[in-house]
PDB file of N, CA and C in Angstrom:
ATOM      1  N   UNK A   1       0.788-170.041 -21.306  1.00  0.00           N
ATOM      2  CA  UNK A   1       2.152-170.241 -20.775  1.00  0.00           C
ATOM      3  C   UNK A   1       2.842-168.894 -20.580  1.00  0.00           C
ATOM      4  N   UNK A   2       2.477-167.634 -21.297  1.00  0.00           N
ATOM      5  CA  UNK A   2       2.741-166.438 -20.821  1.00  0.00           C
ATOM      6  C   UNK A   2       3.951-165.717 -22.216  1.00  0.00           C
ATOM      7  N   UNK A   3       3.364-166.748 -23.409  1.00  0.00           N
ATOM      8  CA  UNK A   3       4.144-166.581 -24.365  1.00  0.00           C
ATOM      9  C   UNK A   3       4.590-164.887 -24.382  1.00  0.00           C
ATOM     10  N   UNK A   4       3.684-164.595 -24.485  1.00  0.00           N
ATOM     11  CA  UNK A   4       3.258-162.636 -24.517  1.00  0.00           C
ATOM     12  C   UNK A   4       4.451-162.004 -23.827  1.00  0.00           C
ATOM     13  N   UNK A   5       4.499-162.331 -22.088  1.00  0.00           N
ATOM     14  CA  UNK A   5       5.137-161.991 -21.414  1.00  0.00           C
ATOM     15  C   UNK A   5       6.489-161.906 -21.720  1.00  0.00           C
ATOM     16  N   UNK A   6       7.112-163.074 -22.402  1.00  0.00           N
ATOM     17  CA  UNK A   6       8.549-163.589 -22.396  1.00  0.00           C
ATOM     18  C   UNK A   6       8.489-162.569 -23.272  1.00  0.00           C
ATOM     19  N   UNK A   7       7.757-162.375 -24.644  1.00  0.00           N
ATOM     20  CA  UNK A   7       7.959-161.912 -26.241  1.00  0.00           C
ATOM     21  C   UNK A   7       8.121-159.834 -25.548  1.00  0.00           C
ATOM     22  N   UNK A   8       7.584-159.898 -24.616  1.00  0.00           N
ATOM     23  CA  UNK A   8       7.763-157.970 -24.086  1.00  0.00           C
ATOM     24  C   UNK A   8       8.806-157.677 -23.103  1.00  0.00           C
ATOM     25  N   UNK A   9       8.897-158.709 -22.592  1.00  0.00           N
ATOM     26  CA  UNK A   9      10.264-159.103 -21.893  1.00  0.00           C
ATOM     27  C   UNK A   9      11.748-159.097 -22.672  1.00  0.00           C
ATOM     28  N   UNK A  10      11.413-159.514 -23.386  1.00  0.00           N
ATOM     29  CA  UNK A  10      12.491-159.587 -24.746  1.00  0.00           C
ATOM     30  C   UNK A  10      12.881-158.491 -25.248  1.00  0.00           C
ATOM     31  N   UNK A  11      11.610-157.763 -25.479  1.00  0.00           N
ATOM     32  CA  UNK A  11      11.793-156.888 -26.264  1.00  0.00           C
ATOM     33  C   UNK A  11      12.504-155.279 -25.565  1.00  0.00           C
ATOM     34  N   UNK A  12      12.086-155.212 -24.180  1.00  0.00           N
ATOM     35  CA  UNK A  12      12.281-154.766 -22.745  1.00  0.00           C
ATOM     36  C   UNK A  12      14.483-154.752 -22.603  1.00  0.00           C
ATOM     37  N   UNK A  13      14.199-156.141 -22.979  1.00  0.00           N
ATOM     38  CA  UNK A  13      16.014-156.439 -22.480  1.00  0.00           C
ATOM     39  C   UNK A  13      16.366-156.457 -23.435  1.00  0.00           C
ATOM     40  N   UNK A  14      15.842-157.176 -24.534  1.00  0.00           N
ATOM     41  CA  UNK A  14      16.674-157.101 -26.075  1.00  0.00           C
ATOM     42  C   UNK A  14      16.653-156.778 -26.991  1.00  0.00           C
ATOM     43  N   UNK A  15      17.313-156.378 -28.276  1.00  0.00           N
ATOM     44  CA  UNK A  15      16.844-155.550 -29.042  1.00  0.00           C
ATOM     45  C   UNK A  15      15.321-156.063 -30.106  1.00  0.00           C
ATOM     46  N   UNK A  16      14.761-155.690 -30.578  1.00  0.00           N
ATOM     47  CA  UNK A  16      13.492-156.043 -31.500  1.00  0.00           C
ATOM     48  C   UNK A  16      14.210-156.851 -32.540  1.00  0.00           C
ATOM     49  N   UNK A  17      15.492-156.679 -32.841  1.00  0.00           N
ATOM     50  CA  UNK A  17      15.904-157.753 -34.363  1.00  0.00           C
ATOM     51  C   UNK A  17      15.894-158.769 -33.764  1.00  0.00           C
ATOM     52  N   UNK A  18      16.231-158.909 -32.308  1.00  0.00           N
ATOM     53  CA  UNK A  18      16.312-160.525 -31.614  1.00  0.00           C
ATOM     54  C   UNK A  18      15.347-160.945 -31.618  1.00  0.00           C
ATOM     55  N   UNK A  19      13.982-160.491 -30.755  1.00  0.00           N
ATOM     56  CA  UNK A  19      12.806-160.844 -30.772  1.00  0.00           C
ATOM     57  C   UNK A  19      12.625-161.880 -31.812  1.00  0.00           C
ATOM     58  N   UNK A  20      12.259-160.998 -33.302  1.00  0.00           N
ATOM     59  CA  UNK A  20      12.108-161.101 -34.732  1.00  0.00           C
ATOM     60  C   UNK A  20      12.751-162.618 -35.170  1.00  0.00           C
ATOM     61  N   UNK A  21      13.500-163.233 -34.410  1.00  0.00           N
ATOM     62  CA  UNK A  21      14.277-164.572 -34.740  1.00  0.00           C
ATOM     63  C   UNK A  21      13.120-165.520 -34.392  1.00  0.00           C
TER      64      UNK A  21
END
């Protein structure tokens, strides 16, 4: 489903403590 993608995407736009939720 491209879990990966969204999770570097995230990390790209948002900070890593968000990710981490």
């Amino acid at each position: 489903m491209g879990l990966r993608e969204a999770t570097m995407r995230n990390l790209h736009t948002r900070p890593p403590s968000d990710s981490v939720k």
